[in-house]
C-alpha atoms as a PDB file:
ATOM      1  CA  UNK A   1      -3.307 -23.378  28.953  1.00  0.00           C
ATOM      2  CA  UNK A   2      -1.673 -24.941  32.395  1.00  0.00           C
ATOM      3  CA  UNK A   3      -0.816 -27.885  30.722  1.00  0.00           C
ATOM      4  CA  UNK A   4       0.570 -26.119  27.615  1.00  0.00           C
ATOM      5  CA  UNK A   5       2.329 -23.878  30.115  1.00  0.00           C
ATOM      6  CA  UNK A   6       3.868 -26.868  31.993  1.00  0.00           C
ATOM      7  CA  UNK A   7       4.887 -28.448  28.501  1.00  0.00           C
ATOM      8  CA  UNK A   8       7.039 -24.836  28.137  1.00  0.00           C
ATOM      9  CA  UNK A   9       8.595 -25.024  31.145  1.00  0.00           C
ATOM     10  CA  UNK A  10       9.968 -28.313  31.118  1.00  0.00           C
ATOM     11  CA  UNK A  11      11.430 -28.259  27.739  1.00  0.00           C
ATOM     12  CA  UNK A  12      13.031 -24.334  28.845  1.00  0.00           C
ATOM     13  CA  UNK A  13      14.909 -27.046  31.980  1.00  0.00           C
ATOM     14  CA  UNK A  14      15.920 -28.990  29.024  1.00  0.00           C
ATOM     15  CA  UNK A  15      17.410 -26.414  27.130  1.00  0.00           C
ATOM     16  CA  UNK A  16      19.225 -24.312  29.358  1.00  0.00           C
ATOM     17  CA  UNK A  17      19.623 -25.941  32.681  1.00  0.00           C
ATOM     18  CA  UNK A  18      22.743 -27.265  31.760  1.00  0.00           C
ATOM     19  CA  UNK A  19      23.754 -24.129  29.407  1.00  0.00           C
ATOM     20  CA  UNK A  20      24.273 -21.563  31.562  1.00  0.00           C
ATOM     21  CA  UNK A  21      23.703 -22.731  35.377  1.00  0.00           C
ATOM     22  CA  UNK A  22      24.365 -19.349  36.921  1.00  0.00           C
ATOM     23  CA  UNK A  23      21.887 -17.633  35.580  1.00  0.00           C
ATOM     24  CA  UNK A  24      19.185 -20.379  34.828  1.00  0.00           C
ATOM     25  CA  UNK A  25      16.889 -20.052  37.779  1.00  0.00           C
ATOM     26  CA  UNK A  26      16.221 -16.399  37.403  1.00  0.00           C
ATOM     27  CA  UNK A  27      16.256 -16.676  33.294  1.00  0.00           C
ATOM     28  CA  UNK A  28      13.195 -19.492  34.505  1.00  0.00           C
ATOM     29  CA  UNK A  29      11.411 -16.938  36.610  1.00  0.00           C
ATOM     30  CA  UNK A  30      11.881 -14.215  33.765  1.00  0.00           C
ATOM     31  CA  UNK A  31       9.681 -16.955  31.287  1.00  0.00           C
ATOM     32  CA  UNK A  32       7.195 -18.246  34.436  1.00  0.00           C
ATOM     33  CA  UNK A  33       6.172 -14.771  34.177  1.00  0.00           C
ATOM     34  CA  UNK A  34       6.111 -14.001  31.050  1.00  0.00           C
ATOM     35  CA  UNK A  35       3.937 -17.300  30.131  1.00  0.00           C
ATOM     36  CA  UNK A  36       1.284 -16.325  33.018  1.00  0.00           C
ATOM     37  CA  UNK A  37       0.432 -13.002  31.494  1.00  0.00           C
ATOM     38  CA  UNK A  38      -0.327 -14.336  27.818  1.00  0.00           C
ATOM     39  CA  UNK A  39       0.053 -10.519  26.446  1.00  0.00           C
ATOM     40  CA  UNK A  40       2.007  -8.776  24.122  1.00  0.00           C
ATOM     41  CA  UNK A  41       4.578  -7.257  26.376  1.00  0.00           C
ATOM     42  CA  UNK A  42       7.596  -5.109  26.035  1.00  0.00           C
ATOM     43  CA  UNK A  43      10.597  -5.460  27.823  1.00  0.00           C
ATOM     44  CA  UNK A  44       9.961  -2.793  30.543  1.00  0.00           C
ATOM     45  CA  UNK A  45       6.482  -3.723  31.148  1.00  0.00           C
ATOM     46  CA  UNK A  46       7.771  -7.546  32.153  1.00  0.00           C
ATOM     47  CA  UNK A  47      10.283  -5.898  34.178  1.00  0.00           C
ATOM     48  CA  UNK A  48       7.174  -4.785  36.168  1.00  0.00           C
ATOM     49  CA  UNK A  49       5.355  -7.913  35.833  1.00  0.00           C
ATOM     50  CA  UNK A  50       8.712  -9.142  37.441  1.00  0.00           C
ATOM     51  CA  UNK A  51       8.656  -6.677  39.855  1.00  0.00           C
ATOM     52  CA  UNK A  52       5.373  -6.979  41.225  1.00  0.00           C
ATOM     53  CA  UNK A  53       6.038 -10.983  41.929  1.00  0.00           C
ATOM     54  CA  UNK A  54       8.922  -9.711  43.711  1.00  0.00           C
ATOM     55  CA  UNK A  55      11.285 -10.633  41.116  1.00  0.00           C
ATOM     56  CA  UNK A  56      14.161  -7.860  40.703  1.00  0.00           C
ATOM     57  CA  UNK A  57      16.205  -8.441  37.928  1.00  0.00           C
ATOM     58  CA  UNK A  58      17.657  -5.742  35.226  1.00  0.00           C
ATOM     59  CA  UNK A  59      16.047  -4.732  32.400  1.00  0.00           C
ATOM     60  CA  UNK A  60      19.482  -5.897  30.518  1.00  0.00           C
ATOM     61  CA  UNK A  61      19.082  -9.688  31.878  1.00  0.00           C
ATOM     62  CA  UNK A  62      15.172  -9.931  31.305  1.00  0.00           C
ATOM     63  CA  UNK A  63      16.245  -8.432  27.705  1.00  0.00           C
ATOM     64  CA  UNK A  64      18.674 -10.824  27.001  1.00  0.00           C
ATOM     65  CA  UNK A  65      16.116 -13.370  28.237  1.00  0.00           C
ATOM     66  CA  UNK A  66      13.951 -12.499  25.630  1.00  0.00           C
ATOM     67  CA  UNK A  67      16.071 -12.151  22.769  1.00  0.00           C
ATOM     68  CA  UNK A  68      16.843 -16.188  23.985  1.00  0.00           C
ATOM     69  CA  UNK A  69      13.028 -16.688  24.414  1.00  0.00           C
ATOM     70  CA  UNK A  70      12.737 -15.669  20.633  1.00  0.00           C
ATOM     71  CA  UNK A  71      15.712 -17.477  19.466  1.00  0.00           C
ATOM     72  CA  UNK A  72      14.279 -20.990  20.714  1.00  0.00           C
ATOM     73  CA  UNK A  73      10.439 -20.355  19.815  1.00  0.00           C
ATOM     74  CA  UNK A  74       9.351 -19.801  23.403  1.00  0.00           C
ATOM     75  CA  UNK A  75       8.120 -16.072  22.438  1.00  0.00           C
ATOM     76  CA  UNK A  76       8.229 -14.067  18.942  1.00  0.00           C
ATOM     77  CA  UNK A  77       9.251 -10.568  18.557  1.00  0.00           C
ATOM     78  CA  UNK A  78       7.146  -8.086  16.925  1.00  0.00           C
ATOM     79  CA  UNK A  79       7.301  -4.082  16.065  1.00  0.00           C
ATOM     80  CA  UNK A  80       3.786  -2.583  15.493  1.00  0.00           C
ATOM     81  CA  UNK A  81       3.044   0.585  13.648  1.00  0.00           C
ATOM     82  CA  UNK A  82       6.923   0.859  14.634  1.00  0.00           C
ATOM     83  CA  UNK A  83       6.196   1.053  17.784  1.00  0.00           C
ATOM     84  CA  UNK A  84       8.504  -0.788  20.600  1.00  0.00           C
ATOM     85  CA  UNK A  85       9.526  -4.610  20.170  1.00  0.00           C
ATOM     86  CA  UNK A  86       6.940  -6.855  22.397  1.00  0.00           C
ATOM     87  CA  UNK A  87       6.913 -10.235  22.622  1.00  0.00           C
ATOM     88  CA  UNK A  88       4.468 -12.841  22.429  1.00  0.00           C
ATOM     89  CA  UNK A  89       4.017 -16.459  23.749  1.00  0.00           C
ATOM     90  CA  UNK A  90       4.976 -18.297  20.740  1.00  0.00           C
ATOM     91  CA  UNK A  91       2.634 -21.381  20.238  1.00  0.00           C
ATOM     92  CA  UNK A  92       4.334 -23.959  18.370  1.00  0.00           C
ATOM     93  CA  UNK A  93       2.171 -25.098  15.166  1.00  0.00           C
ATOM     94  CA  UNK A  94      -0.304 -22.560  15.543  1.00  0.00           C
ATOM     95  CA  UNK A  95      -1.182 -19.251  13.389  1.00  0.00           C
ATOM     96  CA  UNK A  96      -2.530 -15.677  14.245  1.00  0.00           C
ATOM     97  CA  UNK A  97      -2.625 -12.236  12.695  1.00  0.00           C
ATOM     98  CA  UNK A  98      -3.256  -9.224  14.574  1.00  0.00           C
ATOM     99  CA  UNK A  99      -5.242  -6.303  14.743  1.00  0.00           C
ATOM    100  CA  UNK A 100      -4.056  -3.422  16.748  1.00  0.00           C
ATOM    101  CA  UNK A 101      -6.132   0.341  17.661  1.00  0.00           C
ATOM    102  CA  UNK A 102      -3.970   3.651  16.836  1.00  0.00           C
ATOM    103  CA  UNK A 103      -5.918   5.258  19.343  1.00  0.00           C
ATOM    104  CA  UNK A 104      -5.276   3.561  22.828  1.00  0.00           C
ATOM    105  CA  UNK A 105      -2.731   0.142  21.578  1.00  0.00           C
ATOM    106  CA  UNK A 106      -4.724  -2.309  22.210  1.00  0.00           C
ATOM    107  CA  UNK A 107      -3.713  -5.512  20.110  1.00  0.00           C
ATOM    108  CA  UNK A 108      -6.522  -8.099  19.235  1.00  0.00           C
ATOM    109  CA  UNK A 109      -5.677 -11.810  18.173  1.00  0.00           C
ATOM    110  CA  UNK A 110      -7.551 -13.168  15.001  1.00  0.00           C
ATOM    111  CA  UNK A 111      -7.906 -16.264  13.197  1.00  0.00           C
ATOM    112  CA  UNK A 112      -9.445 -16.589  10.038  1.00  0.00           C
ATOM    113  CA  UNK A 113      -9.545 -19.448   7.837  1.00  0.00           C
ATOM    114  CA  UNK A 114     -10.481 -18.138   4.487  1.00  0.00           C
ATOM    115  CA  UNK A 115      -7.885 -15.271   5.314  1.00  0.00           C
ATOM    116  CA  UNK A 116      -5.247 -18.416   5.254  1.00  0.00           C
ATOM    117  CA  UNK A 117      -6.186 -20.556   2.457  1.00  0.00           C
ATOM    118  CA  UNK A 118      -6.236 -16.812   0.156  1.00  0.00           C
ATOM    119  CA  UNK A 119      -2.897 -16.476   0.906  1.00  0.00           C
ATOM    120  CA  UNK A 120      -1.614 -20.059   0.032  1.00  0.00           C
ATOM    121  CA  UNK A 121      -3.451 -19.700  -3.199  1.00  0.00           C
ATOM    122  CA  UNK A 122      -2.422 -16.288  -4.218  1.00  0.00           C
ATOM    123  CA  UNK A 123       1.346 -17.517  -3.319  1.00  0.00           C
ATOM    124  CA  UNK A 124       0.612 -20.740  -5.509  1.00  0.00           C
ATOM    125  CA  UNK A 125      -0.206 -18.786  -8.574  1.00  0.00           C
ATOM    126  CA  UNK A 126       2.705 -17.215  -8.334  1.00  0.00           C
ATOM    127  CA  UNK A 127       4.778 -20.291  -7.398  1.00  0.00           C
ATOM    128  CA  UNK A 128       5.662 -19.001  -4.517  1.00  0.00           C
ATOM    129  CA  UNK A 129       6.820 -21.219  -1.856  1.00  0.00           C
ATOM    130  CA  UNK A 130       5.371 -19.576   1.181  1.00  0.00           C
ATOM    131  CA  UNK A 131       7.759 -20.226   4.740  1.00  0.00           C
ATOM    132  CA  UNK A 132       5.500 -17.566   6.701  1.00  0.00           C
ATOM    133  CA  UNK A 133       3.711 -14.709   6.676  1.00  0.00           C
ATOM    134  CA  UNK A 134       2.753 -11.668   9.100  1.00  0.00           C
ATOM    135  CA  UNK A 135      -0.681  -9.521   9.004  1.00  0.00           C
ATOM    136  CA  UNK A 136      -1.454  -6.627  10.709  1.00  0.00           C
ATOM    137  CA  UNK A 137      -4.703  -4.683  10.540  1.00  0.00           C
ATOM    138  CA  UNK A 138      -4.610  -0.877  12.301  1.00  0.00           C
ATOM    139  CA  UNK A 139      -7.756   0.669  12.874  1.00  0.00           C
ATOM    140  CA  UNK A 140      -9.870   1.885  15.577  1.00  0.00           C
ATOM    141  CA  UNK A 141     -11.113  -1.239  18.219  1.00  0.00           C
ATOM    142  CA  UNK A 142     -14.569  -1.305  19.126  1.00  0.00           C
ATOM    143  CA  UNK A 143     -14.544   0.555  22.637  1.00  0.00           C
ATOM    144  CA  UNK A 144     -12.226   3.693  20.980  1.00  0.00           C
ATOM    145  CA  UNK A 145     -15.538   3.651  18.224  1.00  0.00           C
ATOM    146  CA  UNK A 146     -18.280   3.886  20.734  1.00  0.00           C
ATOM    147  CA  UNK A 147     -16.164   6.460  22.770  1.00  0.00           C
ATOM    148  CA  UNK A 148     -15.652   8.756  20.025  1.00  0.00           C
ATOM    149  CA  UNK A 149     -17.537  11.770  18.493  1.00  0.00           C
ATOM    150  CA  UNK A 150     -19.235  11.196  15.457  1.00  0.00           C
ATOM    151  CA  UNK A 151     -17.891  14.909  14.335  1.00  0.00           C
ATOM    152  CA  UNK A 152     -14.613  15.707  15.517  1.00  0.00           C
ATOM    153  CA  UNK A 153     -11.465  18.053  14.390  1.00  0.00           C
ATOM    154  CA  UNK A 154      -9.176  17.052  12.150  1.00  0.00           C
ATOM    155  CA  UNK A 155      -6.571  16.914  14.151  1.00  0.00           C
ATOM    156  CA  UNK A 156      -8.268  13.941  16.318  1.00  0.00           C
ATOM    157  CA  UNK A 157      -7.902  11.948  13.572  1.00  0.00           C
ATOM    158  CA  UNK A 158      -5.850   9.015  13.024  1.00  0.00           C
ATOM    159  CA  UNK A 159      -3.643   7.999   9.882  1.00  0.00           C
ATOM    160  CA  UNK A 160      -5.251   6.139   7.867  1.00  0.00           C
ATOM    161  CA  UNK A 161      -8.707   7.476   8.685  1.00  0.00           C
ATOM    162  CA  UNK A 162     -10.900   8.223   5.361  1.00  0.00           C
ATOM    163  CA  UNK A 163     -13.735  11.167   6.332  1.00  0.00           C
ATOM    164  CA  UNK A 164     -15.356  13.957   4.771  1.00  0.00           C
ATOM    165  CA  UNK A 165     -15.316  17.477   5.770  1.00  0.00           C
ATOM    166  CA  UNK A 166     -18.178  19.010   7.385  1.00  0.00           C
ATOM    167  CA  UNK A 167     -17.759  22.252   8.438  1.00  0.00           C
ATOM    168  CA  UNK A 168     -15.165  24.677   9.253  1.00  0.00           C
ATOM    169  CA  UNK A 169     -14.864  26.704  12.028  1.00  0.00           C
ATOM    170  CA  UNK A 170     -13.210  29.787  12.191  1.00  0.00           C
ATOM    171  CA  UNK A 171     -14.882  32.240   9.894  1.00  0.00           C
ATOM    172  CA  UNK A 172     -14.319  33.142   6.609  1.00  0.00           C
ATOM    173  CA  UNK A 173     -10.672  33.465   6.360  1.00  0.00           C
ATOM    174  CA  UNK A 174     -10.121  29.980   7.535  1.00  0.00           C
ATOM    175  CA  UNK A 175     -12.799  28.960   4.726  1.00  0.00           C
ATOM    176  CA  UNK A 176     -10.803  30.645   2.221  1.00  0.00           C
ATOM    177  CA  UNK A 177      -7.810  29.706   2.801  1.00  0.00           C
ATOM    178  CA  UNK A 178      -8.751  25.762   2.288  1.00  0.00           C
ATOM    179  CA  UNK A 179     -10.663  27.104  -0.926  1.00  0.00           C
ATOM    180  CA  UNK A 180      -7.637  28.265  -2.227  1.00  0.00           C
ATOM    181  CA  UNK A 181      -5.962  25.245  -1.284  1.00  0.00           C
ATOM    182  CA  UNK A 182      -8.538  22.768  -3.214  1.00  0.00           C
ATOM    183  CA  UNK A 183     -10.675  21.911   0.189  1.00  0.00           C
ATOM    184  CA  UNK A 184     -13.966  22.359   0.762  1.00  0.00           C
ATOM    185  CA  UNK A 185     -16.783  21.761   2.751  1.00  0.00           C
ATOM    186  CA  UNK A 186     -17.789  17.716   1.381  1.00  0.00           C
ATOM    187  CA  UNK A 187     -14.753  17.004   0.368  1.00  0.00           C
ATOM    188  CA  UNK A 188     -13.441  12.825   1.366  1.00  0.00           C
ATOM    189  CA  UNK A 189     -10.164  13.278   2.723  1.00  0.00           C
ATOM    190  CA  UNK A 190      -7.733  10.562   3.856  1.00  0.00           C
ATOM    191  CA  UNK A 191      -5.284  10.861   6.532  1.00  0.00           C
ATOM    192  CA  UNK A 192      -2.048   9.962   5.327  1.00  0.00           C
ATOM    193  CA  UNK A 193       0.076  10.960   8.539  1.00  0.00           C
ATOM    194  CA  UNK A 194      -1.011  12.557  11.960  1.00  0.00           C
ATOM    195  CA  UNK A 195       1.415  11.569  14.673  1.00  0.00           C
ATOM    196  CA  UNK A 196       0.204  14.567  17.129  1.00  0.00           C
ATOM    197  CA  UNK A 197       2.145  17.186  16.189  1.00  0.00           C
ATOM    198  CA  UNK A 198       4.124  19.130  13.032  1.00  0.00           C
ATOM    199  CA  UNK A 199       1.404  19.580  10.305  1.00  0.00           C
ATOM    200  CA  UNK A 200      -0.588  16.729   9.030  1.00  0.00           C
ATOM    201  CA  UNK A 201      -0.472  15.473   6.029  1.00  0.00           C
ATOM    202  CA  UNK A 202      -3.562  14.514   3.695  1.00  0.00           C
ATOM    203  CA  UNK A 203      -4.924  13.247  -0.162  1.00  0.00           C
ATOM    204  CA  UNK A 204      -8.026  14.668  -1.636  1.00  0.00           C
ATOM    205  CA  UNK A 205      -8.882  13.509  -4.908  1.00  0.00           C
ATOM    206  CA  UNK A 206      -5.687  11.955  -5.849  1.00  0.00           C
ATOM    207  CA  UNK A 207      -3.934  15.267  -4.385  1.00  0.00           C
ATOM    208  CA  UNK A 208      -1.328  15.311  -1.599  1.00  0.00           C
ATOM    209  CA  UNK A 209      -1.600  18.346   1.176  1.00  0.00           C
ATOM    210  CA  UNK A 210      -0.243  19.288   4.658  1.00  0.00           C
ATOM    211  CA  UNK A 211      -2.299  21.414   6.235  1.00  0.00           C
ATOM    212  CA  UNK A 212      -0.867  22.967  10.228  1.00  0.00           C
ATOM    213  CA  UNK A 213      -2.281  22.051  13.225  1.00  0.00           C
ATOM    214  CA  UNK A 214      -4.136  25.526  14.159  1.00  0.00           C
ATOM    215  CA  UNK A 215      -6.047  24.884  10.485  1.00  0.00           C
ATOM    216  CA  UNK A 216      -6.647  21.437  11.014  1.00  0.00           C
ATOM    217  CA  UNK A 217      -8.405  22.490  14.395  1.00  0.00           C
ATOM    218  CA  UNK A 218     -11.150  24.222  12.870  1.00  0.00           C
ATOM    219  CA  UNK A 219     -11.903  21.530   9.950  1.00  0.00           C
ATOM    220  CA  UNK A 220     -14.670  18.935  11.349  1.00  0.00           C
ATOM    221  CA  UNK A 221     -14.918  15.669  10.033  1.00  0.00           C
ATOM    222  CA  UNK A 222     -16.671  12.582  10.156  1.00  0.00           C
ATOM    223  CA  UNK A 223     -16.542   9.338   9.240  1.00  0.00           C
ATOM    224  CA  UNK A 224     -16.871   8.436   5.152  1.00  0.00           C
ATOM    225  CA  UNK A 225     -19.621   5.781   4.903  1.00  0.00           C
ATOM    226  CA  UNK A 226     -17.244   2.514   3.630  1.00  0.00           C
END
C-alpha cells in the first residue's frame, strides 16, 4: 500500500503543482491524509483527520479538494442508504462492491468473482454494453448479529428486516387491535420503513400497513428462518 500510496502522490505533483500553486501544498496534505486512513470518509470526518495531524484547513477547501480528488480518480464519491457523500481511495483498475450495517454504519469491502462474471453475462444477453456498475448490500454486520436479542420489539427493527411475530405485549386490547388489523401472533412480516420515529411501515402477506410506534412496542419479533 506505501508504494501504491507513493505512486498517488507523485502523479497528484503532476497534476496540480503547476495548476493552482497557491493552494497546492495544503490541497497535498488534504490527499496525504486522506490516502493514510484507507476508509470511507465524509467530508467533516477528514476535516478531523486533518485536524488531529495538525492540519487546519476549512471544511469548504478540504470539500473542494475532494470534489477534485473525484474528478481525477484519486477518490470516488458515494451516498449510502442516502446517507452523507464519503469518499473512497479510488484504485485505478480494480473492482469492489460494498456491504454496509443499518444498525451502527459500518461499510465492508467485497470481492466476488462469480458476482462479476453474472453481471457481464446477464448484460450480454441483453446486449448491453456494460461501462460500470455499483452494488450495495444493507444488512446487519456480524458484531450488530451477535449483539442483538434474538426476540426484540418491533420497533428495534431495521428496514428491510423479514421476522415473524411472537407475542404481544400489552394485554388484550393491544391483541385486538392487530386482529382487526390482519396481524397476528405467527404472522412473517417485513419491514418496509423504520427510520426511528413517525409510524412504521410494514407488508404481511402481500398487504401494506403502518402500525405507530407505542403499538409497535409491544409486538416481539424474531428473526424468519431464510
Amino acid at each position: 500500500m506505501p508504494r501504491i500510496h507513493s505512486q498517488e502522490k507523485e502523479q497528484f505533483k503532476k497534476l496540480f503543482s503547476h495548476e493552482d500553486p497557491d493552494a497546492f501544498e495544503d490541497r497535498f496534505r488534504v490527499l496525504d491524509t486522506f490516502l493514510s486512513t484507507e476508509k470511507h470518509l465524509t467530508c467533516d470526518e477528514l476535516c478531523r483527520a486533518l485536524s488531529a495531524r495538525g492540519e487546519h484547513l476549512t471544511p469548504e477547501f478540504v470539500r473542494e479538494t475532494l470534489k477534485l480528488l473525484s474528478h481525477f480518480g484519486f477518490a470516488r464519491q458515494s451516498r449510502f442508504d442516502n446517507g452523507e457523500i464519503r469518499y473512497e481511495h479510488h484504485h485505478l483498475g480494480q473492482h469492489h462492491d460494498h456491504m454496509i450495517c443499518t444498525k451502527c454504519g459500518k461499510i465492508l469491502e467485497f470481492k466476488e468473482d462469480r458476482l462479476e462474471e453474472a453481471q457481464i453475462q446477464v448484460a450480454a444477453a441483453h446486449g448491453f454494453h456494460m461501462l460500470q456498475h455499483r452494488m450495495e448490500i444493507y444488512g446487519i454486520c456480524a458484531e450488530c448479529n451477535r449483539e442483538r436479542r434474538r426476540r426484540m420489539p418491533l420497533t428495534l427493527a431495521k428496514s428491510g428486516e423479514r421476522l415473524v411475530i411472537r407475542d404481544i405485549n400489552g394485554g388484550s386490547a393491544s391483541r385486538l387491535r392487530l386482529m382487526t388489523m390482519g396481524l397476528r401472533q405467527g404472522d412473517r412480516i417485513e419491514v418496509i420503513s423504520n427510520n426511528g420515529q413517525g409510524q412504521l411501515a410494514v407488508s404481511v402477506d402481500m398487504k401494506r400497513y403502518a402500525i405507530g410506534r407505542g403499538l409497535a412496542q409491544k409486538i416481539i419479533v424474531e428473526p424468519a428462518a431464510s
